[in-house]
PDB file of N, CA and C in Angstrom:
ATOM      1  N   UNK A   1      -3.695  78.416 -70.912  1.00  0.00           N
ATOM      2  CA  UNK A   1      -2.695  78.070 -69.919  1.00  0.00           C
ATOM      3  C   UNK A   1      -2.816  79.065 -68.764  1.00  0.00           C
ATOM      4  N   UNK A   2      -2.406  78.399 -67.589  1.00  0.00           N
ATOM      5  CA  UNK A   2      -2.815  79.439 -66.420  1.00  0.00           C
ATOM      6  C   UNK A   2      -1.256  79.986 -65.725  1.00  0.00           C
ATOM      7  N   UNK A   3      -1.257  80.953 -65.920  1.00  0.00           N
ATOM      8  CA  UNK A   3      -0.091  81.992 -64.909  1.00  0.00           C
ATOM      9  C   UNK A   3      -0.031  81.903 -63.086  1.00  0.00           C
ATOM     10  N   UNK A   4       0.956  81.015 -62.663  1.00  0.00           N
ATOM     11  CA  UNK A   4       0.630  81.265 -61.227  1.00  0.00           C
ATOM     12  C   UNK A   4       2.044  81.083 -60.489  1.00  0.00           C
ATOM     13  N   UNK A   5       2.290  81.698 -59.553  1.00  0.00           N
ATOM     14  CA  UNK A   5       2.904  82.371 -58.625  1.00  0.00           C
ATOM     15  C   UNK A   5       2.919  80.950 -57.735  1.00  0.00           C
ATOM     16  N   UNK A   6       4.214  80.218 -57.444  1.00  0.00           N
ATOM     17  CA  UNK A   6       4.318  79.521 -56.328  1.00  0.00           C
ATOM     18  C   UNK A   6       5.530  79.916 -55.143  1.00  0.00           C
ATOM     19  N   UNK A   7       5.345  79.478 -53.663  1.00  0.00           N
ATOM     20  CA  UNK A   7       6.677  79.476 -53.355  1.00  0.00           C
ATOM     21  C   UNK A   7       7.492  78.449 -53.003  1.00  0.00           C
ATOM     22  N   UNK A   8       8.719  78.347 -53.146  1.00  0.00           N
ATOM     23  CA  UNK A   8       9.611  76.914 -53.240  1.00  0.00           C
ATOM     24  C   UNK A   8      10.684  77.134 -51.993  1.00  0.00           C
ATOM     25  N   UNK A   9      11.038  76.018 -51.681  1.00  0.00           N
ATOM     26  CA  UNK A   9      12.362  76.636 -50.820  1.00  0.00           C
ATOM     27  C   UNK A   9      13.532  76.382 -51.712  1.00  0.00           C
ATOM     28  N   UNK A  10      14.077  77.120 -51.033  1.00  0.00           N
ATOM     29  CA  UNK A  10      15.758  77.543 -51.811  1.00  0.00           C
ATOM     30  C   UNK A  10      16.212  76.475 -52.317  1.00  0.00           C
ATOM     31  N   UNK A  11      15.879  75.087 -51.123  1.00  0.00           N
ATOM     32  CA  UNK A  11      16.992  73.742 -52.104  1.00  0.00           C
ATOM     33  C   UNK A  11      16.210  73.196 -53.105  1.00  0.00           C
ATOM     34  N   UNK A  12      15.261  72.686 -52.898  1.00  0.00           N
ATOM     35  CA  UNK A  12      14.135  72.322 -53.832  1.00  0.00           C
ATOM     36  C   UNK A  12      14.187  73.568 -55.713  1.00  0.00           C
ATOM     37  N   UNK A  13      14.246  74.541 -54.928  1.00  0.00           N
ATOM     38  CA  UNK A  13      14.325  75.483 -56.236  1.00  0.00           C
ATOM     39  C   UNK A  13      15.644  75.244 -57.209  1.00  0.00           C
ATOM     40  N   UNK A  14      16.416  74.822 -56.298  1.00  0.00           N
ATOM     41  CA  UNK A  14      18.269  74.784 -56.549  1.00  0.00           C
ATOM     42  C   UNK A  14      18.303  73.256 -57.527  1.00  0.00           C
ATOM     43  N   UNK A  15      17.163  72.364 -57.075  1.00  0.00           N
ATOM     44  CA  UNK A  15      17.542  71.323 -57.276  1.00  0.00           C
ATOM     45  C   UNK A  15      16.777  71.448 -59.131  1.00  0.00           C
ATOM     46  N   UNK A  16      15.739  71.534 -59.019  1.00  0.00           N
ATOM     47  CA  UNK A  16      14.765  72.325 -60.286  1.00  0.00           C
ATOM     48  C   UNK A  16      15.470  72.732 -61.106  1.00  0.00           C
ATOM     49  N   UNK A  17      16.327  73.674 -60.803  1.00  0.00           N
ATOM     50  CA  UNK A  17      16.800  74.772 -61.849  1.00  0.00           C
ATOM     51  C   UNK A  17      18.474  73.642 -62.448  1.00  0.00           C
ATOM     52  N   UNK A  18      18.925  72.834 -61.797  1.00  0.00           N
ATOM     53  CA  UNK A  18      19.690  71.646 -62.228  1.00  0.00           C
ATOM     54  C   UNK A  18      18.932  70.823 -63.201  1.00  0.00           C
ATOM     55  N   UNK A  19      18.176  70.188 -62.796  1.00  0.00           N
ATOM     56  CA  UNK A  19      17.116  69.023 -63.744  1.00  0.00           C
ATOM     57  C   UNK A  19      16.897  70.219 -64.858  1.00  0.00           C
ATOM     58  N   UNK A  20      16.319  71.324 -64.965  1.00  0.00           N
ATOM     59  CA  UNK A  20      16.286  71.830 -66.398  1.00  0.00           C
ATOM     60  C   UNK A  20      17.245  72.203 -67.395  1.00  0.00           C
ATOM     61  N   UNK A  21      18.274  72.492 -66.319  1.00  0.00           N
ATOM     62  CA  UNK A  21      19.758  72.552 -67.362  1.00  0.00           C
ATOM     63  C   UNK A  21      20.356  71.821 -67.803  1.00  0.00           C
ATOM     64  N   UNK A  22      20.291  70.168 -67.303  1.00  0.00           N
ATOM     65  CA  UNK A  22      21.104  68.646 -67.762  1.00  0.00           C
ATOM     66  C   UNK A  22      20.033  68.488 -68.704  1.00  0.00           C
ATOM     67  N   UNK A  23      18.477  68.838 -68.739  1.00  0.00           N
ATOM     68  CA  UNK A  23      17.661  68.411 -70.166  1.00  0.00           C
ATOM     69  C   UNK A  23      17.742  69.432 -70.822  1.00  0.00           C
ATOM     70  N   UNK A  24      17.938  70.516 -70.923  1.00  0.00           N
ATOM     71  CA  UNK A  24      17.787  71.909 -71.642  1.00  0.00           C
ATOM     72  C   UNK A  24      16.446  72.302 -71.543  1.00  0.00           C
ATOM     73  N   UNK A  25      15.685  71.944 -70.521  1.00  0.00           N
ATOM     74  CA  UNK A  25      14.275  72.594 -70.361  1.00  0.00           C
ATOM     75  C   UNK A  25      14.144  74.060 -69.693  1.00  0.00           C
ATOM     76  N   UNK A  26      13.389  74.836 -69.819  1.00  0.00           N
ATOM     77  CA  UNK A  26      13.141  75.785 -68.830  1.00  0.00           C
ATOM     78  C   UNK A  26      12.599  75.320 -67.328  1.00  0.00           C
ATOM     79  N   UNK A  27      12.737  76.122 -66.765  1.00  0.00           N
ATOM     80  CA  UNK A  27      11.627  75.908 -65.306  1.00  0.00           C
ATOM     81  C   UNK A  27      10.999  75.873 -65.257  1.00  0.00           C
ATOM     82  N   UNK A  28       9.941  76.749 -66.114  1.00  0.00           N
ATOM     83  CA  UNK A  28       8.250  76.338 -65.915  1.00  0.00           C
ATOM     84  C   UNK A  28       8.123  74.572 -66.656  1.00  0.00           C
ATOM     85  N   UNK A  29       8.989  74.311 -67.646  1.00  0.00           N
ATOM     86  CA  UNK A  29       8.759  73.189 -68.226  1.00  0.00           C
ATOM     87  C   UNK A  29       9.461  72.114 -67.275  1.00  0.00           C
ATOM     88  N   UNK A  30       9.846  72.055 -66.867  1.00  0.00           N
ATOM     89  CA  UNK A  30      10.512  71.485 -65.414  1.00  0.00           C
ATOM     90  C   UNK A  30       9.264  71.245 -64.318  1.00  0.00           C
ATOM     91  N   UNK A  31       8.845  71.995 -63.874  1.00  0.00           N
ATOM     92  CA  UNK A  31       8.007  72.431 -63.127  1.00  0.00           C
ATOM     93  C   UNK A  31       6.492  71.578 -63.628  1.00  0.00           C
ATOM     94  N   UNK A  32       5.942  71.767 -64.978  1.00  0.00           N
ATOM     95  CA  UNK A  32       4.836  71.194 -65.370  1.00  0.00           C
ATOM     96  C   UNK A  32       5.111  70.008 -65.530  1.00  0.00           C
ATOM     97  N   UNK A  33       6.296  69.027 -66.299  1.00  0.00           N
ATOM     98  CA  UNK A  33       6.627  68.000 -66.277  1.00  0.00           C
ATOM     99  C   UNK A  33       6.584  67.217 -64.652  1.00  0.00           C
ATOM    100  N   UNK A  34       6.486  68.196 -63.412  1.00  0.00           N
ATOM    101  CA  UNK A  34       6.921  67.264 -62.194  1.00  0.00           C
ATOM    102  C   UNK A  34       5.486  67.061 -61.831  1.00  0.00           C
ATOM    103  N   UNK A  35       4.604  68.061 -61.968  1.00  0.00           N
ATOM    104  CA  UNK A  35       3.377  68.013 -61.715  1.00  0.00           C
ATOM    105  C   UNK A  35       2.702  67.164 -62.917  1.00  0.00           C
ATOM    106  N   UNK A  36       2.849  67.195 -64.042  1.00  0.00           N
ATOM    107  CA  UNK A  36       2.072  65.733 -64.629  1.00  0.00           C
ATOM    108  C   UNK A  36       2.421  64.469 -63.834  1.00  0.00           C
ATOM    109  N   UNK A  37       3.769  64.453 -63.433  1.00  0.00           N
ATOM    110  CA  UNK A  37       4.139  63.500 -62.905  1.00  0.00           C
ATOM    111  C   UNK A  37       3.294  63.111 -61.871  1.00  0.00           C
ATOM    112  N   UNK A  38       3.114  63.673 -60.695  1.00  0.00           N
ATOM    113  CA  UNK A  38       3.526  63.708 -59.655  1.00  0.00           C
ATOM    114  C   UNK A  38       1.252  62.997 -59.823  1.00  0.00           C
ATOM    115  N   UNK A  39       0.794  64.462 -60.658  1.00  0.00           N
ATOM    116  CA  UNK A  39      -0.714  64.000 -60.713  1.00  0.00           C
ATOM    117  C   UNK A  39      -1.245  62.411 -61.281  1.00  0.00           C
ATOM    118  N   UNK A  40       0.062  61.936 -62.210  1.00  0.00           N
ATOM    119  CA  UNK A  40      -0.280  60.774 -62.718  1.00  0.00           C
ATOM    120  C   UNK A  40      -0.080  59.445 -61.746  1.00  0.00           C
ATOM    121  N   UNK A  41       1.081  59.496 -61.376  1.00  0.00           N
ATOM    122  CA  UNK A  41       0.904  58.748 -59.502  1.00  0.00           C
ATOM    123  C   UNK A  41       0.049  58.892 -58.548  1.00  0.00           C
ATOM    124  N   UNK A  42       0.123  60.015 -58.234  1.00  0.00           N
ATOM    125  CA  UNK A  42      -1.423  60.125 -57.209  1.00  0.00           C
ATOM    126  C   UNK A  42      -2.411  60.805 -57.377  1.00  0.00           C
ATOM    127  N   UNK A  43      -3.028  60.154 -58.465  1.00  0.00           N
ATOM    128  CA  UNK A  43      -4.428  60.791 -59.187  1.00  0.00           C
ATOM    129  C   UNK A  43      -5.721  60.878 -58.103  1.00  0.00           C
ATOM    130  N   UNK A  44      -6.459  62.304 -58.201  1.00  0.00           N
ATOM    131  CA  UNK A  44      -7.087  62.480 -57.058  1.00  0.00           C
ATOM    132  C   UNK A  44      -8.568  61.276 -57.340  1.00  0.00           C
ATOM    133  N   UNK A  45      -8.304  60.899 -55.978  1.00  0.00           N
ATOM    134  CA  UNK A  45      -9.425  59.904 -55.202  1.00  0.00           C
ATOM    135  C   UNK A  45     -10.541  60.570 -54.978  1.00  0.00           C
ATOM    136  N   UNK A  46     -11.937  59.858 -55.478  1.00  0.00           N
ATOM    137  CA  UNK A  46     -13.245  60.598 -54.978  1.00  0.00           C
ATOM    138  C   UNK A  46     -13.418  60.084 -53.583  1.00  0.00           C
ATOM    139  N   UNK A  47     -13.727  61.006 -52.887  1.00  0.00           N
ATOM    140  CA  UNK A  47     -13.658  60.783 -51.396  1.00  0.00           C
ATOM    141  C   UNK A  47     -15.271  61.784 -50.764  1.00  0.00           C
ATOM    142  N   UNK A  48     -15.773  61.379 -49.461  1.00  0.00           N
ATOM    143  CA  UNK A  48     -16.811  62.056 -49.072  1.00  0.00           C
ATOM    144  C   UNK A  48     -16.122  63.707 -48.887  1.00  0.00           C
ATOM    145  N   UNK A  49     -15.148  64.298 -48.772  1.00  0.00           N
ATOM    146  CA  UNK A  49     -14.696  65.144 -48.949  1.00  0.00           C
ATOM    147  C   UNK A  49     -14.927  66.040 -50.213  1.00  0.00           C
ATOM    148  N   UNK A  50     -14.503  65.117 -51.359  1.00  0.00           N
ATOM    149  CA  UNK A  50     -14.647  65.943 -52.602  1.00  0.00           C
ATOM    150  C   UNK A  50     -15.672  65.588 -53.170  1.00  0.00           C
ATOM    151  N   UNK A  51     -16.577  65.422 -52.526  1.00  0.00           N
ATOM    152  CA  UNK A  51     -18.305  65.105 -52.959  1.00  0.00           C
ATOM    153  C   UNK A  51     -19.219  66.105 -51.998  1.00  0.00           C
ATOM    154  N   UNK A  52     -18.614  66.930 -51.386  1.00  0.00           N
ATOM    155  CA  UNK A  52     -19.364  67.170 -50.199  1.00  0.00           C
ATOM    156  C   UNK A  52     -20.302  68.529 -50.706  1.00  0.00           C
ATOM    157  N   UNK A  53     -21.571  68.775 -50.357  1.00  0.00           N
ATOM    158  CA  UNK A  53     -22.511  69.646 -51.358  1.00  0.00           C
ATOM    159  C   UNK A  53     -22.862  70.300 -49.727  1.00  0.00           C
ATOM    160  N   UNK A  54     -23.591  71.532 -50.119  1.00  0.00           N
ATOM    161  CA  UNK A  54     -24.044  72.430 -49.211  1.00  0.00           C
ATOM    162  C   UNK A  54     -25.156  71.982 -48.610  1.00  0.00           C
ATOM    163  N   UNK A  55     -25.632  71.559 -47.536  1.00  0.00           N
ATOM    164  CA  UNK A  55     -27.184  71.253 -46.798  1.00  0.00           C
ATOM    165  C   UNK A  55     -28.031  72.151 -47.451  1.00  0.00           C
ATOM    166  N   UNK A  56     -29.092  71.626 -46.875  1.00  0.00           N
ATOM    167  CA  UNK A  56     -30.798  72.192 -48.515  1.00  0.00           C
ATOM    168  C   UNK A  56     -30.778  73.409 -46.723  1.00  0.00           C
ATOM    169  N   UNK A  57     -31.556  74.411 -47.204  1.00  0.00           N
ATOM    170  CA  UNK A  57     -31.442  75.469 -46.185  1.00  0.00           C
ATOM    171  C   UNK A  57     -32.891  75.021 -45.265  1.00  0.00           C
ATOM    172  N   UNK A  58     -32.424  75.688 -44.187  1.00  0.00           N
ATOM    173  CA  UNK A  58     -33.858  75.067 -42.938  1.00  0.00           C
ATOM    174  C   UNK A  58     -34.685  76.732 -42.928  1.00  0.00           C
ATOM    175  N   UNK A  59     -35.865  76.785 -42.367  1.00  0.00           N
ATOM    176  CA  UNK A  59     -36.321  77.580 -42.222  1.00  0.00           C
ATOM    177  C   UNK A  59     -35.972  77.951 -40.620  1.00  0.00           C
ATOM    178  N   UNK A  60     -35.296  78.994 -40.264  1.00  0.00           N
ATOM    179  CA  UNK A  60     -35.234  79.293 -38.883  1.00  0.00           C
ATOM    180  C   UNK A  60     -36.143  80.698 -38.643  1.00  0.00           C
ATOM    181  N   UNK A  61     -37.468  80.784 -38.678  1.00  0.00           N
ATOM    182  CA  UNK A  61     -37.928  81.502 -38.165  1.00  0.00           C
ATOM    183  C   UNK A  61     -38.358  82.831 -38.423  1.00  0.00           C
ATOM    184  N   UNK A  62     -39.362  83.502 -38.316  1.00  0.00           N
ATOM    185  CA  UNK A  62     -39.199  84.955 -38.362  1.00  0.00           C
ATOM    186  C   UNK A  62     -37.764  85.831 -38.329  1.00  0.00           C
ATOM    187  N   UNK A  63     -37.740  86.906 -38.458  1.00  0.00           N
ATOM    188  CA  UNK A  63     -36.672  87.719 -38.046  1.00  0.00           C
ATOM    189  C   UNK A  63     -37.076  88.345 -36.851  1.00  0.00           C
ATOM    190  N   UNK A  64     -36.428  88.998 -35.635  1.00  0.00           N
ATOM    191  CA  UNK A  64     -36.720  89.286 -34.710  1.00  0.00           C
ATOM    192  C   UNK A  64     -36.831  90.840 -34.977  1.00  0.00           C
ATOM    193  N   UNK A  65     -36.159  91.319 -35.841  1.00  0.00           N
ATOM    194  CA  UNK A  65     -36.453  92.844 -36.130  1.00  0.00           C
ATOM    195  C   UNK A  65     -37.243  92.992 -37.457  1.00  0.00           C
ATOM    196  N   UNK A  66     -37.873  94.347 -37.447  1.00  0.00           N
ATOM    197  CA  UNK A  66     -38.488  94.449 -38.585  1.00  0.00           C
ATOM    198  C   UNK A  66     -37.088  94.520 -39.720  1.00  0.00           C
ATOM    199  N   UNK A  67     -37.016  94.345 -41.241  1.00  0.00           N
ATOM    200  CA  UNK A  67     -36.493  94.509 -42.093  1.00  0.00           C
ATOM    201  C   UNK A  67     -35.637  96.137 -42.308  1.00  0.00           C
ATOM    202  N   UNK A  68     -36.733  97.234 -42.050  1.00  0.00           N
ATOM    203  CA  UNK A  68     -35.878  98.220 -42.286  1.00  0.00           C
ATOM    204  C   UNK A  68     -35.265  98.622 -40.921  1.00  0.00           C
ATOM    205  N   UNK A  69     -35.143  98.101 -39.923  1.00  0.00           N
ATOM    206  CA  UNK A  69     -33.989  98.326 -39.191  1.00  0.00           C
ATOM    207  C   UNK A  69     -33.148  97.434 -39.066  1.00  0.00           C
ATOM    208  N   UNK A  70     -33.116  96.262 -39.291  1.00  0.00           N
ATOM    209  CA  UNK A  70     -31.442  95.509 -39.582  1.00  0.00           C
ATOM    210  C   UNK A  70     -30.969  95.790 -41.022  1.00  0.00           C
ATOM    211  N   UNK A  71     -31.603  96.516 -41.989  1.00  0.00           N
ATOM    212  CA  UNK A  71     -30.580  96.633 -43.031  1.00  0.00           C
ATOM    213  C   UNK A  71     -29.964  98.135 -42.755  1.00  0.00           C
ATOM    214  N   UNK A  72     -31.191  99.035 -42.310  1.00  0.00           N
ATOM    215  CA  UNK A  72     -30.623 100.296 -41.895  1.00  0.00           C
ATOM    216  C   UNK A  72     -29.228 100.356 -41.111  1.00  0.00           C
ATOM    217  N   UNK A  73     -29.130  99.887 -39.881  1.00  0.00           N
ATOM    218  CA  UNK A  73     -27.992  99.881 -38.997  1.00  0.00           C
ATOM    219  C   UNK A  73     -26.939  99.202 -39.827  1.00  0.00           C
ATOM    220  N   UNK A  74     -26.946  98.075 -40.315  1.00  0.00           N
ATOM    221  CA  UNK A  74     -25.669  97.272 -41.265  1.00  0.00           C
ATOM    222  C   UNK A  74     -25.093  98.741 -41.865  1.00  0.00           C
ATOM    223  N   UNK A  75     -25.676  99.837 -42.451  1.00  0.00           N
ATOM    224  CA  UNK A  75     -25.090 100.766 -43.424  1.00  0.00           C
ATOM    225  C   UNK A  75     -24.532 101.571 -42.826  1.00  0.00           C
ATOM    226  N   UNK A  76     -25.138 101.763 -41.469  1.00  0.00           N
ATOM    227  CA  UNK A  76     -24.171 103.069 -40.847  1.00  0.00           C
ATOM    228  C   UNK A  76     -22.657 102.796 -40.289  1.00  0.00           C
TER     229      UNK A  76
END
């Protein structure tokens, strides 16, 4: 199970901490119950977005400096 830190606004939080006390749930169980929810309605869509992969790399060229002076200067 994963530990994570969200932030809520005050009414939204206000409203949460009601829904767990009329079921006797906690908040995090409040909280995971809205998000099954919420993921089972709008289950994520494969889209060119969430397919999107890194370009194959191009060759651009020599380097214009020799090697031991662009790593040299990066250190100082």
């Amino acid at each position: 199970m994963i530990k994570t830190q969200v932030q809520i606004p005050d009414e939204l939080f206000n409203r949460a901490k009601k829904v767990a006390a009329q079921n006797e749930w906690s908040f995090a169980e409040t909280v995971r119950r809205g998000l099954e929810y919420i993921t089972s309605v709008r289950p994520v869509q494969e889209t060119a977005r969430g397919c999107w992969k890194l370009p194959p790399a191009q060759d651009c060229g020599p380097f214009l400096l020799p090697e031991e002076e662009w790593t040299a200067s990066s250190h100082e």
